[in-house]
Protein backbone atom coordinates (compact mmCIF):
# COMPACT_ATOMS: atom_id res chain seq x y z
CA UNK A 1 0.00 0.00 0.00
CA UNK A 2 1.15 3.40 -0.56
CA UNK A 3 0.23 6.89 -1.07
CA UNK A 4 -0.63 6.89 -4.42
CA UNK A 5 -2.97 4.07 -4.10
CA UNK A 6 -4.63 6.11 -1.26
CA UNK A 7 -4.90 9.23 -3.38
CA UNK A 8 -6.96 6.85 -6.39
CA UNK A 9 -9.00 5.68 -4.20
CA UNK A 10 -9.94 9.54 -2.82
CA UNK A 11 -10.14 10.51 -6.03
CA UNK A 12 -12.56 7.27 -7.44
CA UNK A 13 -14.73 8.41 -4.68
CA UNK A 14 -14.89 11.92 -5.09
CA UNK A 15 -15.66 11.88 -8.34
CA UNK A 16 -18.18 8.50 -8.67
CA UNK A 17 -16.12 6.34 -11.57
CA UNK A 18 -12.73 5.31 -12.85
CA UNK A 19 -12.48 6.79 -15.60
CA UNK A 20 -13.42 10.63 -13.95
CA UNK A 21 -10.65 9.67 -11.40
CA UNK A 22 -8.44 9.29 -14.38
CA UNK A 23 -9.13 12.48 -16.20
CA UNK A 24 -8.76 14.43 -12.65
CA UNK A 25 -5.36 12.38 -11.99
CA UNK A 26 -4.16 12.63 -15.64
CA UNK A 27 -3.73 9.14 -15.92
CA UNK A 28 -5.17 6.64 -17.86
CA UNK A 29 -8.35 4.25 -16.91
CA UNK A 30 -6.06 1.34 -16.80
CA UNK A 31 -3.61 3.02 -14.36
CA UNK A 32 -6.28 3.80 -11.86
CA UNK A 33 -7.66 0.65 -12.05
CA UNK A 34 -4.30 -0.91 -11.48
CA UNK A 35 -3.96 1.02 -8.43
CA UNK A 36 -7.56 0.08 -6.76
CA UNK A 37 -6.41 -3.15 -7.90
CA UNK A 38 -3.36 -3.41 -6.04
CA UNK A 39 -4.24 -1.86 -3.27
CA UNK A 40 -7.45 -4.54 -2.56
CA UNK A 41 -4.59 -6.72 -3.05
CA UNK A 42 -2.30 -5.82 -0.45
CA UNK A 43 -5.60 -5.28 2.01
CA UNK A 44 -6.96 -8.52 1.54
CA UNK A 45 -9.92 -6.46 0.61
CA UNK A 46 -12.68 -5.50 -1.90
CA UNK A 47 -13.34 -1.91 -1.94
CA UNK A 48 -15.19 -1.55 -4.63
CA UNK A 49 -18.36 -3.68 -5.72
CA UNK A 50 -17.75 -3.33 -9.34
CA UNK A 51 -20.96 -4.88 -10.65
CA UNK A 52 -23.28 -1.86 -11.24
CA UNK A 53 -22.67 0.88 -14.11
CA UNK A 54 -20.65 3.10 -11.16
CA UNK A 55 -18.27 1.76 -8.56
CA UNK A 56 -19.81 1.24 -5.40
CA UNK A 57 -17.59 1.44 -1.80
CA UNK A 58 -18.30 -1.98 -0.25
CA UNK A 59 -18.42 -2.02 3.51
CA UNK A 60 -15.05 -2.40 4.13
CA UNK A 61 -14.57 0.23 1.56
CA UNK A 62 -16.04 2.79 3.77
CA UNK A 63 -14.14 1.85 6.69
CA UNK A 64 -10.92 1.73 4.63
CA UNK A 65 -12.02 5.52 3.11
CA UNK A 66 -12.39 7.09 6.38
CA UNK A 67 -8.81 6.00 7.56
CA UNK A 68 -7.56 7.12 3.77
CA UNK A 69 -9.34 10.38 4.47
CA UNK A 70 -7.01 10.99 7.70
CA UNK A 71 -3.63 9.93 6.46
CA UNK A 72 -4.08 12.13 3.17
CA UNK A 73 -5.30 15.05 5.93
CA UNK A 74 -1.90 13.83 7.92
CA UNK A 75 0.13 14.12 4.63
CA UNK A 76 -1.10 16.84 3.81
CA UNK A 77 0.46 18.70 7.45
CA UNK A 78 3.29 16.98 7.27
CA UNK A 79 3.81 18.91 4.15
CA UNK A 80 2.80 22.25 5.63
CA UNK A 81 4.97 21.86 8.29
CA UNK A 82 7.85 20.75 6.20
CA UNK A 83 7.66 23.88 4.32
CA UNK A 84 7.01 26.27 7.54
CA UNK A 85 10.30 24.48 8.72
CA UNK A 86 12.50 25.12 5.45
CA UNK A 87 11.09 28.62 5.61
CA UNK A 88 12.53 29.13 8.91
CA UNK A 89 8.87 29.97 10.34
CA UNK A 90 8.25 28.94 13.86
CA UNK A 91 5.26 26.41 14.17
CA UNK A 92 4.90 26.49 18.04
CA UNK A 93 5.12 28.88 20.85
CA UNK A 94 5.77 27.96 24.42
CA UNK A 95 4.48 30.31 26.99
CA UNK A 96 5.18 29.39 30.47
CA UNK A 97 2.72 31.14 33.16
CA UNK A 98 3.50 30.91 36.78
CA UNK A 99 -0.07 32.04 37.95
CA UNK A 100 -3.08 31.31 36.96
CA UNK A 101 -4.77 34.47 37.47
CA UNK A 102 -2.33 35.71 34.50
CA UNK A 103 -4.65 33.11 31.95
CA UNK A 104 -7.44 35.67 31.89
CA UNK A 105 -5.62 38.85 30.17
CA UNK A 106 -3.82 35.96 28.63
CA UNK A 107 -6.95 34.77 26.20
CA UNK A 108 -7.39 37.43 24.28
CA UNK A 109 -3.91 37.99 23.58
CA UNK A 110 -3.96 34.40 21.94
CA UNK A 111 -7.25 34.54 20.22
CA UNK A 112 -5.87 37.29 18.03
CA UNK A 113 -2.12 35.23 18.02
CA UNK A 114 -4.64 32.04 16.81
CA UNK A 115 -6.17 34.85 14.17
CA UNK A 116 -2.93 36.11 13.08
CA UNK A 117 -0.90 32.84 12.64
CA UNK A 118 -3.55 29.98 12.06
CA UNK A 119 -0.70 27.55 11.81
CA UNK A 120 1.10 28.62 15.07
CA UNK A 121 0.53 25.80 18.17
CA UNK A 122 0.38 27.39 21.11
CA UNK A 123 1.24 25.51 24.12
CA UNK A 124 0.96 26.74 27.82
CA UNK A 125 2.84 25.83 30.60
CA UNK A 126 1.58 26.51 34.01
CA UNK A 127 4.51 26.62 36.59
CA UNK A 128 2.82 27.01 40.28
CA UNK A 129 5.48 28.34 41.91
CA UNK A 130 5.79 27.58 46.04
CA UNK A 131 5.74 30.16 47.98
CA UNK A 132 8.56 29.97 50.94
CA UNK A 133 7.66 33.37 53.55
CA UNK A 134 3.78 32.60 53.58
């Protein structure tokens, strides 16, 4: 299995038939069908029931699609982040607070951070420091 295969199948969903899949990919029918193909192969599945005029997801098909759905959303980051990195962008800021009455005049502060920079993680550390003379 591989990404490719995962991107046919996507694409044979999306748009209802092989041979649309193949004009959106820019491949031929054979190709995609290969790919489906091969992919039911190395699942020990059948995606597809192939027996009507359209493609049809089987049961396992639509399991199989929603787990294709989150590794091309995964790939998709991963991509995002690799070109934040090679931009020298920073993805994530570490705040640490040492009270937590500081979180209040804190929120709005990050809601226009999270407005700014929608790619920015934002991570919070709360420190709770011990007082000694109290």
């Amino acid at each position: 299995m591989n990404l490719q295969q995962l991107e046919t199948l996507l694409t044979v969903v999306n748009t209802g038939s092989f041979s649309a899949a193949a004009r959106k990919l820019g491949k031929a029918q054979s190709a995609v069908s290969t790919a489906i193909s091969d992919l039911e192969i190395d699942l020990d599945l059948l995606l597809f029931d192939r027996s009507g005029r359209y493609p049809v997801l089987t049961e396992a098909g639509v399991r199989i699609l929603q787990q294709a759905k989150l590794v091309h959303m995964q790939c998709n980051q991963l991509k995002e982040l690799a070109v934040d990195l090679a931009a020298g962008t920073e993805t994530c800021l570490r705040l640490a607070v040492d009270d937590e009455g500081q979180l209040p005049w804190l929120a709005p502060i990050l809601a226009e951070l999270a407005e700014r920079f929608p790619k920015l993680e934002v991570q919070i550390v709360l420190k709770l420091q011990k007082c000694t003379y109290c």
